[in-house]
Protein backbone atom coordinates (compact mmCIF):
# COMPACT_ATOMS: atom_id res chain seq x y z
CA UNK A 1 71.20 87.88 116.00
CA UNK A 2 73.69 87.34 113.19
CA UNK A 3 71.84 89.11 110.44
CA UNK A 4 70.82 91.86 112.98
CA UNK A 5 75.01 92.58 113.30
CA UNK A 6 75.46 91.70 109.84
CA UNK A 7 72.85 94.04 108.64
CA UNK A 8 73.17 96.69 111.40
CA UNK A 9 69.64 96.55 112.48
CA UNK A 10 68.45 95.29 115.66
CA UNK A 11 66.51 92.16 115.82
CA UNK A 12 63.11 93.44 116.23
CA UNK A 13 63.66 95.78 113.71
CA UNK A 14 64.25 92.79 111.33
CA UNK A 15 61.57 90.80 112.30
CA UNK A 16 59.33 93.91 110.92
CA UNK A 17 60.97 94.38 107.89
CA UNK A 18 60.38 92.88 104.16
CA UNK A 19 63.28 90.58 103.18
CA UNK A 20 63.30 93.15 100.32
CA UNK A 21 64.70 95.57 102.11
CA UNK A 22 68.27 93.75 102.86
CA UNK A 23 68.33 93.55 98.66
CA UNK A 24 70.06 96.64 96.59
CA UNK A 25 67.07 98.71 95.26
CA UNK A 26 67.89 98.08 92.08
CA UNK A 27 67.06 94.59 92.36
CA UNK A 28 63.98 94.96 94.93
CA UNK A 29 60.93 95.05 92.09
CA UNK A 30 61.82 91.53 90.82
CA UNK A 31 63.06 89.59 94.14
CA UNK A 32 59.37 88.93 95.26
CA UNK A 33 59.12 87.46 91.85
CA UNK A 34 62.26 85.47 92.94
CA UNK A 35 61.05 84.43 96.27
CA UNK A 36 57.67 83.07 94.70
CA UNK A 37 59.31 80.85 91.80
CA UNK A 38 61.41 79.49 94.87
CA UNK A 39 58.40 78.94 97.28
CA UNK A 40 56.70 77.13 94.09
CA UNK A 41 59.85 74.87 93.40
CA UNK A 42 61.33 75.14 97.27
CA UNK A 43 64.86 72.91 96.72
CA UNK A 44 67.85 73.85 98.56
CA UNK A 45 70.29 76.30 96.26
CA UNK A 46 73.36 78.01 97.25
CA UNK A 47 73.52 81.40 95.86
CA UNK A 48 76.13 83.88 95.07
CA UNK A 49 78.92 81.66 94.00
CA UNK A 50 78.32 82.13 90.42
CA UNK A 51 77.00 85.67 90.11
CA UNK A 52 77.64 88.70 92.73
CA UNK A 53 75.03 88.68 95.25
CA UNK A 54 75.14 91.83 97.53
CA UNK A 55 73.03 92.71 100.90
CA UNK A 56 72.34 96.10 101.99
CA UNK A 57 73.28 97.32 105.62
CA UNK A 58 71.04 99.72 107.74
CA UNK A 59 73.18 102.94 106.69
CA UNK A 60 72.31 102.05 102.99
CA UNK A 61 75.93 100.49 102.35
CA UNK A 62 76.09 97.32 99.70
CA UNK A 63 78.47 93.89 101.06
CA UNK A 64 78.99 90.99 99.14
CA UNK A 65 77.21 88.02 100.31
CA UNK A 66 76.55 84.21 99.73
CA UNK A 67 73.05 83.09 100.45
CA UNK A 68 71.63 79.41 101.01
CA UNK A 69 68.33 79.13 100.69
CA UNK A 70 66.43 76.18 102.30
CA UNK A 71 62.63 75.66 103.24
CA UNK A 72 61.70 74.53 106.81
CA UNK A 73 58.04 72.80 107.51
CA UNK A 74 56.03 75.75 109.94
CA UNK A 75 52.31 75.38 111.56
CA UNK A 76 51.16 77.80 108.89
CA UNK A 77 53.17 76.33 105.62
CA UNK A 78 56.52 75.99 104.30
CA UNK A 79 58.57 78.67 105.17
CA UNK A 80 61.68 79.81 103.19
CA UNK A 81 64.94 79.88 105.09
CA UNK A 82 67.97 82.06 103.82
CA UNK A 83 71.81 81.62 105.37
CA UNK A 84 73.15 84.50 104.96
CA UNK A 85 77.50 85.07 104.66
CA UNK A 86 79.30 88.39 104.33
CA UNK A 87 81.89 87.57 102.18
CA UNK A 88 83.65 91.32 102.28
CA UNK A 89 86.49 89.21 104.04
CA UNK A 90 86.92 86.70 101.44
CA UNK A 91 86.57 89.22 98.95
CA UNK A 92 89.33 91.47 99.98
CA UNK A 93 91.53 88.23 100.22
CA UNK A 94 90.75 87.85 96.64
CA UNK A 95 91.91 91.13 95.50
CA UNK A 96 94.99 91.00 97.47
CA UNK A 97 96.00 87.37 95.91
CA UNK A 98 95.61 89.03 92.22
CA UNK A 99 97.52 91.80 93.40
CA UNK A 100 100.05 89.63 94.63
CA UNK A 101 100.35 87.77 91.39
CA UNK A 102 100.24 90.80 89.35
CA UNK A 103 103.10 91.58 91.53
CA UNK A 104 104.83 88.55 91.09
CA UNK A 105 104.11 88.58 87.26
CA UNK A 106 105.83 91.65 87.10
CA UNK A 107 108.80 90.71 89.52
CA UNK A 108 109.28 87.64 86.98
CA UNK A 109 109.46 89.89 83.83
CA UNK A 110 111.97 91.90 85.67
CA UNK A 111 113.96 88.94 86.31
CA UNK A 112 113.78 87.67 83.36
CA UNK A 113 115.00 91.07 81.65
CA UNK A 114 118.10 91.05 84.35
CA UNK A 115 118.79 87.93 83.07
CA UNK A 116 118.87 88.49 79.48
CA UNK A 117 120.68 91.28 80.58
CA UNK A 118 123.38 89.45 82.56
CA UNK A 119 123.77 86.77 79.68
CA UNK A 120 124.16 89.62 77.05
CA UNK A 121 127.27 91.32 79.19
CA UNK A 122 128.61 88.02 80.09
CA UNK A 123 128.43 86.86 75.87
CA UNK A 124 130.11 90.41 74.78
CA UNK A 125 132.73 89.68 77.61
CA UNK A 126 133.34 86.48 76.55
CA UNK A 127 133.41 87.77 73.08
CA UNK A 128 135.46 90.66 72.81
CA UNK A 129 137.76 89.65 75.89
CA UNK A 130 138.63 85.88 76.04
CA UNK A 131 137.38 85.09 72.61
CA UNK A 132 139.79 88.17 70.98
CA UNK A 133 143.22 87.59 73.58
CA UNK A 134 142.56 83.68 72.35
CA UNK A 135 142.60 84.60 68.36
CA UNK A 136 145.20 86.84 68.58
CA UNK A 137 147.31 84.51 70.87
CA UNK A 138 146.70 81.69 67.90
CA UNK A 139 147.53 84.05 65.65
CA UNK A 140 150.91 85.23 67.12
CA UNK A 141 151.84 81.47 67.83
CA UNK A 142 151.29 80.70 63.79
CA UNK A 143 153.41 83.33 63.23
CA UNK A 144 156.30 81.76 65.01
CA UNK A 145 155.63 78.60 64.19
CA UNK A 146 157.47 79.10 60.60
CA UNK A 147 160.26 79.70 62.08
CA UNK A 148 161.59 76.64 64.02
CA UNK A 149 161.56 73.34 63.47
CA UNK A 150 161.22 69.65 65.11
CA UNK A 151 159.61 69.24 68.64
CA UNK A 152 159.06 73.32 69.35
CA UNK A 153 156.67 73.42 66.02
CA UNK A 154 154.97 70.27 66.64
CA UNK A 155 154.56 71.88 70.44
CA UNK A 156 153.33 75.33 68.79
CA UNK A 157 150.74 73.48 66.31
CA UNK A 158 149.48 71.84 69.05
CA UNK A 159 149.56 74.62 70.76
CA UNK A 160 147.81 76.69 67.87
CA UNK A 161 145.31 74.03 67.13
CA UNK A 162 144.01 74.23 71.28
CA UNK A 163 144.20 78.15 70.64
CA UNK A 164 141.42 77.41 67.75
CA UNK A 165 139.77 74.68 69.69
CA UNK A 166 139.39 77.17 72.56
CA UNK A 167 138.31 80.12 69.90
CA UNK A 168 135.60 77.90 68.36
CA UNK A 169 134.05 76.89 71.93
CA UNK A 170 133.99 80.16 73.08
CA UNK A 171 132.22 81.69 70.08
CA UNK A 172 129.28 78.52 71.07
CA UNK A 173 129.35 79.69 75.03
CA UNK A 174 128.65 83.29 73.21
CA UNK A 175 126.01 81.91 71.06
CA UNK A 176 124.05 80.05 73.39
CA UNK A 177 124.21 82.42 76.58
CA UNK A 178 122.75 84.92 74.18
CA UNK A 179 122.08 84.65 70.46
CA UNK A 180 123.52 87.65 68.22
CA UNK A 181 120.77 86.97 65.99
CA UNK A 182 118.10 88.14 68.16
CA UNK A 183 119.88 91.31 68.72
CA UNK A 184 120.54 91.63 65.53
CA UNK A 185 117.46 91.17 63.69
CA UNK A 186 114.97 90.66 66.11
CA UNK A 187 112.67 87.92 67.73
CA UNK A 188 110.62 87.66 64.53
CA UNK A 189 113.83 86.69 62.41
């Protein structure tokens, strides 16, 4: 009953058919070859799991399958037995999980470039806004600093020497949220 809905036919119509028949036609001339060597050698196999197996359905349409073949002791000999699974479900599961990584895959590189992005206009801000208003701030408080004396200068070089402090960890934050170098002159550099 299951290969008669699996295959489309009705059950007496199976029973009067070759197993050839349920086989694509292009691989019909050597299956009875097939079936023989097995009948000779009869040891239960899975098929299908390491090469595409594929049944053929009443109206002439291919499915992919997974066959376990067994032998069963009859009155008139050993008879081959064949379990037959359409695997169209599994199969379409498949293609949507490599889809769906593709997918991801690509949603990752995206990221990734939004990110490199995001740290390249975060290191040009940091550059050319805090980095610049703290150099010019140093430089405008060594400026002054010649003219006074006592605790005010030793406040300003203080002051001045923070203001270069601050200058020198800024240009690192710059560096490492996003090298100039690979901008510059490339990955390969």
């Amino acid at each position: 009953d299951a290969a008669a809905q699996a295959f489309g036919y009705t059950v007496a119509e199976l029973n009067a058919m070759l197993v050839d028949s349920l086989v694509p036609a292009q691989l019909r001339a050597g299956h009875s070859q097939f079936r023989a060597e097995y009948l000779a050698h009869p040891v239960p196999r899975a098929m299908g799991r390491d090469r595409e197996l594929s049944g053929v359905r009443k109206d002439g349409s291919e499915f992919p399958v997974e066959v376990v073949l067994g032998t069963m002791d009859a009155d008139t000999g050993v008879l081959a037995v064949a379990f037959i699974t359409d695997i169209t479900g599994r199969r379409n599961s498949e293609q949507k999980i490599r889809e769906y990584r593709k997918k991801l895959q690509e949603m990752a590189f995206d990221a990734a470039v939004a990110e490199e992005g995001e740290r390249r206009r975060i290191a040009v801000d940091l550059h050319d806004r805090l980095g610049q208003s703290l150099a010019l701030a140093q430089i405008k408080l060594s400026a002054v600093r010649d003219t006074v004396d006592g605790a005010v200068r030793t406040a300003i070089d203080e002051a001045v020497g923070l203001l270069g402090q601050s200058v020198a960890d800024t240009r690192t934050l710059t560096f490492e949220l996003s090298p100039p170098v690979l901008y510059d002159l490339g990955l390969k550099e």
